[in-house]
PDB file of N, CA and C in Angstrom:
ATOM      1  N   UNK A   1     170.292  43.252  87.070  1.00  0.00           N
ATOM      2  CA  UNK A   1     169.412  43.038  88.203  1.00  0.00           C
ATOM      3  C   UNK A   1     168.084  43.748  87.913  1.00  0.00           C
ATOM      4  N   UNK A   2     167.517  43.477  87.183  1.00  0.00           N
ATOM      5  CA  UNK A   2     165.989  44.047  86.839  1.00  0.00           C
ATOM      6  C   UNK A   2     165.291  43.513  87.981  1.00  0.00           C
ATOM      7  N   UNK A   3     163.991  44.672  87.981  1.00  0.00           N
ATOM      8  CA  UNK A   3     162.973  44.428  89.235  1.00  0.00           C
ATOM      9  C   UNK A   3     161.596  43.503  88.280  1.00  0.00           C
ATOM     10  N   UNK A   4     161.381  42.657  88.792  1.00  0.00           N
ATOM     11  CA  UNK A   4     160.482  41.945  88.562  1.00  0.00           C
ATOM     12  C   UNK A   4     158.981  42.627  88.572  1.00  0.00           C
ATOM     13  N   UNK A   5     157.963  42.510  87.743  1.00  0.00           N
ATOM     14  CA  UNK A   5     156.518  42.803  87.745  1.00  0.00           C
ATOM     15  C   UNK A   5     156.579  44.661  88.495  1.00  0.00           C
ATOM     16  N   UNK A   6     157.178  45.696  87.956  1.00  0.00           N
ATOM     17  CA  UNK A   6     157.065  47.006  88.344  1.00  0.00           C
ATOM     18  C   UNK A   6     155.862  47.182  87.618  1.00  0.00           C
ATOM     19  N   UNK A   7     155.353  46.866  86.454  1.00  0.00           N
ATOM     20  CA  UNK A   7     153.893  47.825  86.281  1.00  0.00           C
ATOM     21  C   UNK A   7     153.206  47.076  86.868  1.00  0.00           C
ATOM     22  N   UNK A   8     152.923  45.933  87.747  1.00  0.00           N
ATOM     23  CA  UNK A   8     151.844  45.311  88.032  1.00  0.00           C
ATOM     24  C   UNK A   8     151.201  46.208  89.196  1.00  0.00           C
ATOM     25  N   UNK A   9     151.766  47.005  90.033  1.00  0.00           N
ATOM     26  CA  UNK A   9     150.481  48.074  90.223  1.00  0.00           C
ATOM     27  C   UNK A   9     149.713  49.190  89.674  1.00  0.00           C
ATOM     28  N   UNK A  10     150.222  49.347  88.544  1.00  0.00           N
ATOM     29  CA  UNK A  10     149.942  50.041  87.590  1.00  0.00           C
ATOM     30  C   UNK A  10     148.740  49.487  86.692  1.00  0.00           C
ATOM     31  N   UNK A  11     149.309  48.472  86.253  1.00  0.00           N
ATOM     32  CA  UNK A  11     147.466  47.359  86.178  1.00  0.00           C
ATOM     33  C   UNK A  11     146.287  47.296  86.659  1.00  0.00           C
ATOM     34  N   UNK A  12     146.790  46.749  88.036  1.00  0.00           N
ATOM     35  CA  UNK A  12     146.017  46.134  88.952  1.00  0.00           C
ATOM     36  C   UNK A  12     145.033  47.703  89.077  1.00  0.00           C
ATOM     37  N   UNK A  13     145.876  48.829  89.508  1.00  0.00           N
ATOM     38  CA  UNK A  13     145.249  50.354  89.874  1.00  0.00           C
ATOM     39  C   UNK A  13     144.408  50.694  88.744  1.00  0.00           C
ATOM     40  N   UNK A  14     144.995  50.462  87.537  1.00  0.00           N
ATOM     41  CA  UNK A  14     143.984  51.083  86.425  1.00  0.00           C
ATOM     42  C   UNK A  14     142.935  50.100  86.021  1.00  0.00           C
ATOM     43  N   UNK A  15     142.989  48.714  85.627  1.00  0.00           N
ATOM     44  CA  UNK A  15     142.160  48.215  86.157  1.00  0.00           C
ATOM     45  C   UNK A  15     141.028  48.338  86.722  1.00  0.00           C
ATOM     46  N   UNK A  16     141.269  48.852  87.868  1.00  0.00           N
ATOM     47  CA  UNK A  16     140.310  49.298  88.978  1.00  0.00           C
ATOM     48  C   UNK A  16     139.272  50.416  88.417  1.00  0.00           C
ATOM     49  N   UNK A  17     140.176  51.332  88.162  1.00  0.00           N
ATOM     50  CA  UNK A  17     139.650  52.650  87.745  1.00  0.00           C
ATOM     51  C   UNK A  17     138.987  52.479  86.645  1.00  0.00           C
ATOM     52  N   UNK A  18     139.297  52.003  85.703  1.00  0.00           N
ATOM     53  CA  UNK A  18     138.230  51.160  84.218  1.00  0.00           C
ATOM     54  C   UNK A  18     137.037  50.905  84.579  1.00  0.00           C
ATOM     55  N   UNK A  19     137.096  49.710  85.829  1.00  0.00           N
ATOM     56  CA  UNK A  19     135.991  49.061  86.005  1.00  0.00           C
ATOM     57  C   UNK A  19     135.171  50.168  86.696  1.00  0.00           C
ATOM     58  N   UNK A  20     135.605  50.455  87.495  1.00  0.00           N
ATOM     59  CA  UNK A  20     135.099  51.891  88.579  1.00  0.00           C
ATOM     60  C   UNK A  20     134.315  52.657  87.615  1.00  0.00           C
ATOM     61  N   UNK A  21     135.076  53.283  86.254  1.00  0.00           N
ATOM     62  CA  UNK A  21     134.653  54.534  85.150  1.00  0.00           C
ATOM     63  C   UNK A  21     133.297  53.985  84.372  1.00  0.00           C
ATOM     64  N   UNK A  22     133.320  52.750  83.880  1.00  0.00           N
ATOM     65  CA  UNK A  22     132.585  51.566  83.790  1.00  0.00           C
ATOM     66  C   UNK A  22     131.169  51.549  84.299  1.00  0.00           C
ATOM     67  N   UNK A  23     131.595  51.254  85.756  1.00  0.00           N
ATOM     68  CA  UNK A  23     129.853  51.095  86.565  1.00  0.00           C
ATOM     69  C   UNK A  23     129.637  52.515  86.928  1.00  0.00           C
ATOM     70  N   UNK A  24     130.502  53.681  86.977  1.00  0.00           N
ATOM     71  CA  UNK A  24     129.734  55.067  87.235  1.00  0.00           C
ATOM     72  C   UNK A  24     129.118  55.959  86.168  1.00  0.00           C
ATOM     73  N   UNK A  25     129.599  55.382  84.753  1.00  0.00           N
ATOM     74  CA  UNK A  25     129.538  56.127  83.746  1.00  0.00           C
ATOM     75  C   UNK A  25     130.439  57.287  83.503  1.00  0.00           C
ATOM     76  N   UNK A  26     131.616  57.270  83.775  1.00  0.00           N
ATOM     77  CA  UNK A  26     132.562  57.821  84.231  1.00  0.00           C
ATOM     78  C   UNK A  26     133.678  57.898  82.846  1.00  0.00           C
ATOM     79  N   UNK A  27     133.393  58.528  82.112  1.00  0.00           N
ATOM     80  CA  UNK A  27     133.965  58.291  80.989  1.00  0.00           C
ATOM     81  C   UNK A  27     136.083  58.498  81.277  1.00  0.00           C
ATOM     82  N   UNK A  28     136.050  59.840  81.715  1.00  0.00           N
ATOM     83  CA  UNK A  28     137.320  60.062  82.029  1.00  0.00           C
ATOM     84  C   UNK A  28     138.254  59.222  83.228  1.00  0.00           C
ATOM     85  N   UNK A  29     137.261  58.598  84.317  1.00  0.00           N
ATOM     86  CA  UNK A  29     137.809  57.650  84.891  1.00  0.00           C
ATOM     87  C   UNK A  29     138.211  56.546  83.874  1.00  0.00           C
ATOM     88  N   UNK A  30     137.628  56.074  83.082  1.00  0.00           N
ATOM     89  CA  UNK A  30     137.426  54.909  82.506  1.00  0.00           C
ATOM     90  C   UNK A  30     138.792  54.735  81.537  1.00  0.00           C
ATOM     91  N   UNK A  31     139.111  55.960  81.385  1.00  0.00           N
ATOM     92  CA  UNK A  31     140.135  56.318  80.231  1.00  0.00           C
ATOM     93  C   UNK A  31     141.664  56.392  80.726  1.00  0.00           C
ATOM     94  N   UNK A  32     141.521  57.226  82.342  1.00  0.00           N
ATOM     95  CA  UNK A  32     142.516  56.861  82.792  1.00  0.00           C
ATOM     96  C   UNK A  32     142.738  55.873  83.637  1.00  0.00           C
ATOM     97  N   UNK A  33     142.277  55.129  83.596  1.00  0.00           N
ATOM     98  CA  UNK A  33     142.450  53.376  84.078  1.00  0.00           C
ATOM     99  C   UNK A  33     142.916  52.776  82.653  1.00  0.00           C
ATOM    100  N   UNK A  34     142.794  52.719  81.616  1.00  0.00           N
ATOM    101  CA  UNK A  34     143.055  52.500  80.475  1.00  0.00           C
ATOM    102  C   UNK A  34     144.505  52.938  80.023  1.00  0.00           C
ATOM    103  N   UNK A  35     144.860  54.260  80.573  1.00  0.00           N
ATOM    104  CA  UNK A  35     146.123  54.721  80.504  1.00  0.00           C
ATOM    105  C   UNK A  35     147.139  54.021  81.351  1.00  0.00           C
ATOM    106  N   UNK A  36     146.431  53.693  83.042  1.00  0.00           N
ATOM    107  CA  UNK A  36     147.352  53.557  83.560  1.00  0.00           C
ATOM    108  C   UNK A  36     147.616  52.079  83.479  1.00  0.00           C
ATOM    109  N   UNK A  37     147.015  51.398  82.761  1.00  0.00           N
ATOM    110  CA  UNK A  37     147.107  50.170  82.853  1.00  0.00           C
ATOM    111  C   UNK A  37     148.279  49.899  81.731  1.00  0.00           C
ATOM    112  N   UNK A  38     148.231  50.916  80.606  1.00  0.00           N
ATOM    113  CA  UNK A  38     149.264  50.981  79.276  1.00  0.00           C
ATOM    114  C   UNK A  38     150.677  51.234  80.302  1.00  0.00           C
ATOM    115  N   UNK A  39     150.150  52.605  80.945  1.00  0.00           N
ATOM    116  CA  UNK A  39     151.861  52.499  81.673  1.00  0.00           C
ATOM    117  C   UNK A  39     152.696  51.563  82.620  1.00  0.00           C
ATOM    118  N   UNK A  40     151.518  50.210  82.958  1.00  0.00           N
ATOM    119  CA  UNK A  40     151.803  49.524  83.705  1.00  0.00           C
ATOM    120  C   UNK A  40     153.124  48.377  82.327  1.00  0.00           C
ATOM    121  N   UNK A  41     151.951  47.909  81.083  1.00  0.00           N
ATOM    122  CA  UNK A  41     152.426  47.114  80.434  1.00  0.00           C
ATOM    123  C   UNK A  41     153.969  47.768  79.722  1.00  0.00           C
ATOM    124  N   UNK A  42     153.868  48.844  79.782  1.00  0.00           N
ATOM    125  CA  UNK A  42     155.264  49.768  79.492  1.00  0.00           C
ATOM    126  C   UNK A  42     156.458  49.477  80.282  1.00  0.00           C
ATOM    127  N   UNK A  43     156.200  49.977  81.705  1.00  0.00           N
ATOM    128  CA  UNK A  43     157.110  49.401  82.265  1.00  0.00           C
ATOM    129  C   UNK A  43     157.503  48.118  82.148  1.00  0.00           C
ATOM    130  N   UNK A  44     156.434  47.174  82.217  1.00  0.00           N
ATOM    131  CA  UNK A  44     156.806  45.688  82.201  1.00  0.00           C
ATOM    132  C   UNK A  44     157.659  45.359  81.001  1.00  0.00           C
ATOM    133  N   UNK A  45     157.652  45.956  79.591  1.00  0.00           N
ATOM    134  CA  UNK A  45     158.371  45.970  78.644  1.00  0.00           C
ATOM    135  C   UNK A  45     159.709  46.501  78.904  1.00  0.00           C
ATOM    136  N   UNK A  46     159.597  47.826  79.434  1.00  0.00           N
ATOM    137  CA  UNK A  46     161.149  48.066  79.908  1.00  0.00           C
ATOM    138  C   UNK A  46     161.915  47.405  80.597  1.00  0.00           C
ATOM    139  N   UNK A  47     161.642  46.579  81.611  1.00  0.00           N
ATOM    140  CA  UNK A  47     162.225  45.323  82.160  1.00  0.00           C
ATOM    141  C   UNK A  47     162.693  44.619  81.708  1.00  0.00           C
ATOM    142  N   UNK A  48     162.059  43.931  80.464  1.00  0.00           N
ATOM    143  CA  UNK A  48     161.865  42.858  79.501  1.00  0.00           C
ATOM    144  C   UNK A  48     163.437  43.156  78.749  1.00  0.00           C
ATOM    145  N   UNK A  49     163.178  44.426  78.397  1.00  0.00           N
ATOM    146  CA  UNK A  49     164.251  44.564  77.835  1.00  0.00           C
ATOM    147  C   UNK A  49     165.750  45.022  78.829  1.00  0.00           C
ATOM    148  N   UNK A  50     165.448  45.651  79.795  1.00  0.00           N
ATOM    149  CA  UNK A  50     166.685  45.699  80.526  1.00  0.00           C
ATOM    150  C   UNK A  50     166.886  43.918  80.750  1.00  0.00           C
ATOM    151  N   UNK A  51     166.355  43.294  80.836  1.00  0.00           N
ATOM    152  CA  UNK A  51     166.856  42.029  81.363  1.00  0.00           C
ATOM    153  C   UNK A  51     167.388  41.368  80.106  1.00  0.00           C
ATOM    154  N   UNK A  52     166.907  41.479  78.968  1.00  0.00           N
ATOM    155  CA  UNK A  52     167.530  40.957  77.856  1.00  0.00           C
ATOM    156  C   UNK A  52     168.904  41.438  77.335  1.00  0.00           C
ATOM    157  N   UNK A  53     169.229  42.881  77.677  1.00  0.00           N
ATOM    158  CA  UNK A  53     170.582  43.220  77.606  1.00  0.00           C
ATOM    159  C   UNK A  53     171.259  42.892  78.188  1.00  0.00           C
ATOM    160  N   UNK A  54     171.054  42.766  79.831  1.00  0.00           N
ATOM    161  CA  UNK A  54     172.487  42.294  80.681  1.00  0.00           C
ATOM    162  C   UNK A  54     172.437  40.817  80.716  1.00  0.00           C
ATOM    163  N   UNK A  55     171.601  39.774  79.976  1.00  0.00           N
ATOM    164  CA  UNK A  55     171.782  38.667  79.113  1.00  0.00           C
ATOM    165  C   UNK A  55     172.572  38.651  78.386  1.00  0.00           C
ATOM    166  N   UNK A  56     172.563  39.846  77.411  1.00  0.00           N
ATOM    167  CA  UNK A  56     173.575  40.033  76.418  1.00  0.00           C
ATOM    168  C   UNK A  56     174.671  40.085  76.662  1.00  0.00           C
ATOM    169  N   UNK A  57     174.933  40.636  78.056  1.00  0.00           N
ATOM    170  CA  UNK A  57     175.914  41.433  78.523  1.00  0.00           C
ATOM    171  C   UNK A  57     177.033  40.085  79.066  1.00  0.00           C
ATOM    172  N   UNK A  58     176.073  39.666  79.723  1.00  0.00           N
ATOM    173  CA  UNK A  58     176.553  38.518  80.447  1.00  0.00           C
ATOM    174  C   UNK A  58     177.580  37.441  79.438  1.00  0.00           C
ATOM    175  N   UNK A  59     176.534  36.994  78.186  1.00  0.00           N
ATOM    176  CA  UNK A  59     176.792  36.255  77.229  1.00  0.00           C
ATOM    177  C   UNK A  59     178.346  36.611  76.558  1.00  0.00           C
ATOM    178  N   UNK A  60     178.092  37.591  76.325  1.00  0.00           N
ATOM    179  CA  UNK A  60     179.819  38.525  75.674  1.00  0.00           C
ATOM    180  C   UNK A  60     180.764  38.535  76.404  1.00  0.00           C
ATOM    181  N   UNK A  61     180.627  38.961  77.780  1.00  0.00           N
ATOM    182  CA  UNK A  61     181.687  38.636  78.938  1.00  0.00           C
ATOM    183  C   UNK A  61     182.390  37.406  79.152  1.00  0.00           C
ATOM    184  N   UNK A  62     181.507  35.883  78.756  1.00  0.00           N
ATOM    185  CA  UNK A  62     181.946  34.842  79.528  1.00  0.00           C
ATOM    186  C   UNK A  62     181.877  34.062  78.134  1.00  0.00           C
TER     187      UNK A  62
END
């Protein structure tokens, strides 16, 4: 039972903060919008893969 799109606020937020770091000249904003947007696509990978195991899981069982 994986959760669907968990880093997508993690994106969407850093994202923000990029663009934000961006038009203020904001170097360290800019960087952690950049980060949080990595931890967004992270999670989304961890999903990826929890869902591909209990695929697996499923597959072996039946």
């Amino acid at each position: 039972m994986a959760r669907e799109n968990t880093g997508l606020k993690d994106k969407v937020v850093g994202k923000m903060k990029e663009v934000e770091g961006k038009l203020t000249g904001d170097k360290l904003r800019e960087a952690q919008g950049k980060a949080q947007q990595t931890k967004g696509k992270v999670k989304d990978r961890i999903d990826d893969v929890r869902k591909n195991i209990e695929e697996h899981k499923e597959e072996k069982v039946t």
